[in-house]
Protein backbone atom coordinates (compact mmCIF):
# COMPACT_ATOMS: atom_id res chain seq x y z
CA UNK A 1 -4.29 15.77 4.94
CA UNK A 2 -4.14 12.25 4.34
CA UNK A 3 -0.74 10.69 2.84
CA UNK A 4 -0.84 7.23 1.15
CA UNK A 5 2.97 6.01 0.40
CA UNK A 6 3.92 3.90 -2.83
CA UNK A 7 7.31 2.43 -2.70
CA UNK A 8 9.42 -0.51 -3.30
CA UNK A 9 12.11 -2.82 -1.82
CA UNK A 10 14.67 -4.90 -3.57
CA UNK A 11 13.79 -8.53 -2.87
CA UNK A 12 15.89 -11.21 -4.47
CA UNK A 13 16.84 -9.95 -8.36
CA UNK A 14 13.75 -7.58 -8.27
CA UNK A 15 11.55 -5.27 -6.00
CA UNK A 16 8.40 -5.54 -4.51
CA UNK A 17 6.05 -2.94 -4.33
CA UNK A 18 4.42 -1.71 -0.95
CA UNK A 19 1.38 0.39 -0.11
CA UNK A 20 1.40 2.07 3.49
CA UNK A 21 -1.85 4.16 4.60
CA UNK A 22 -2.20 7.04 6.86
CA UNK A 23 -3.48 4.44 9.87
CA UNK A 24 0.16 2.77 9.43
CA UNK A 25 -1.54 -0.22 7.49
CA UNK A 26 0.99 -1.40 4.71
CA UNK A 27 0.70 -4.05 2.19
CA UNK A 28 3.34 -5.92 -0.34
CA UNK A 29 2.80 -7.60 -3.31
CA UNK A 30 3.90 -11.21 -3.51
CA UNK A 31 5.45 -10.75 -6.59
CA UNK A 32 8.57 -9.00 -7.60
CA UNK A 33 9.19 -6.89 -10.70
CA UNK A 34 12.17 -6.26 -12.60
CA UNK A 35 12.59 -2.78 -12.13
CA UNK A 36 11.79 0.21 -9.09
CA UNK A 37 8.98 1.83 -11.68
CA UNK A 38 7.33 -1.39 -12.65
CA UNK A 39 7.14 -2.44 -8.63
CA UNK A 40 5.65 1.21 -8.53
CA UNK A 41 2.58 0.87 -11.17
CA UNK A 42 2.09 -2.43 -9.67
CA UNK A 43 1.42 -0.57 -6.10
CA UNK A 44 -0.50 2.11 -7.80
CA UNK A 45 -2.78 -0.54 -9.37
CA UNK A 46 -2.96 -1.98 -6.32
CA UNK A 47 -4.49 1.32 -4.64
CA UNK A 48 -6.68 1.40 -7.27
CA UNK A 49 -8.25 -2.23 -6.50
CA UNK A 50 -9.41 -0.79 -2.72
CA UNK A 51 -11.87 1.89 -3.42
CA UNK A 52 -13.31 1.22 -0.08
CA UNK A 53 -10.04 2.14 1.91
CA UNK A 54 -9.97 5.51 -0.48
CA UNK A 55 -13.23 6.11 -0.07
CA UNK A 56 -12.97 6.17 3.68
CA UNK A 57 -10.26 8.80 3.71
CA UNK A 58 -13.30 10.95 2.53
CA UNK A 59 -15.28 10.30 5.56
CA UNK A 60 -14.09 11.81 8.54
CA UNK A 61 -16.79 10.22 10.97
CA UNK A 62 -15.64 6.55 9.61
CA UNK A 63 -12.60 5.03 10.82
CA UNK A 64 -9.42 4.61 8.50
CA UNK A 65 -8.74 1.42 9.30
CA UNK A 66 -10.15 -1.36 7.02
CA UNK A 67 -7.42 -3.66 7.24
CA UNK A 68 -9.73 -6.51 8.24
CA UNK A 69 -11.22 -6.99 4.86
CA UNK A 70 -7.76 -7.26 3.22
CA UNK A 71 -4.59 -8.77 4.02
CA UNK A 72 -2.02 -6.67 5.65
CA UNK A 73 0.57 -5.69 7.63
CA UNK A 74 2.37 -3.59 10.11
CA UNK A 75 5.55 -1.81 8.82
CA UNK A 76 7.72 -0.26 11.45
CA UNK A 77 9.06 3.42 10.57
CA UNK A 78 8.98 5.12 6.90
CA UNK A 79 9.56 2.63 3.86
């Protein structure tokens, strides 16, 4: 079973919402939000923008990893 992980960090007065995949691919937004569950939508409507990277998690014979056609990172241990 894949798990795809929504969560924020406080950055200056706000938080900022990350996206981590199964492959260890994570993503923040540039902005921050005033509040933990507005930094959350903002990840889930993030997700939503890469049906590509969801759709792959479908495929078993294609890799996870798509992290060349959008801008990423690599987060070390659980958010």
């Amino acid at each position: 079973m894949s798990t795809i992980q929504l969560a924020t960090t406080a950055k200056g007065n706000g938080y900022q919402a990350i996206v981590t995949f199964p492959d260890g691919v994570s993503m923040s937004s540039a902005e921050t939000y005033p509040s933990v569950a507005e930094a959350m939508a903002a990840a889930a409507m993030k997700l939503l923008d890469m049906p590509e990277r969801l759709a792959a998690l479908d495929r078993p014979e294609a890799p996870v990893n798509l992290g060349a056609s959008i801008p990423c990172s690599r987060r070390n241990g659980p958010a």
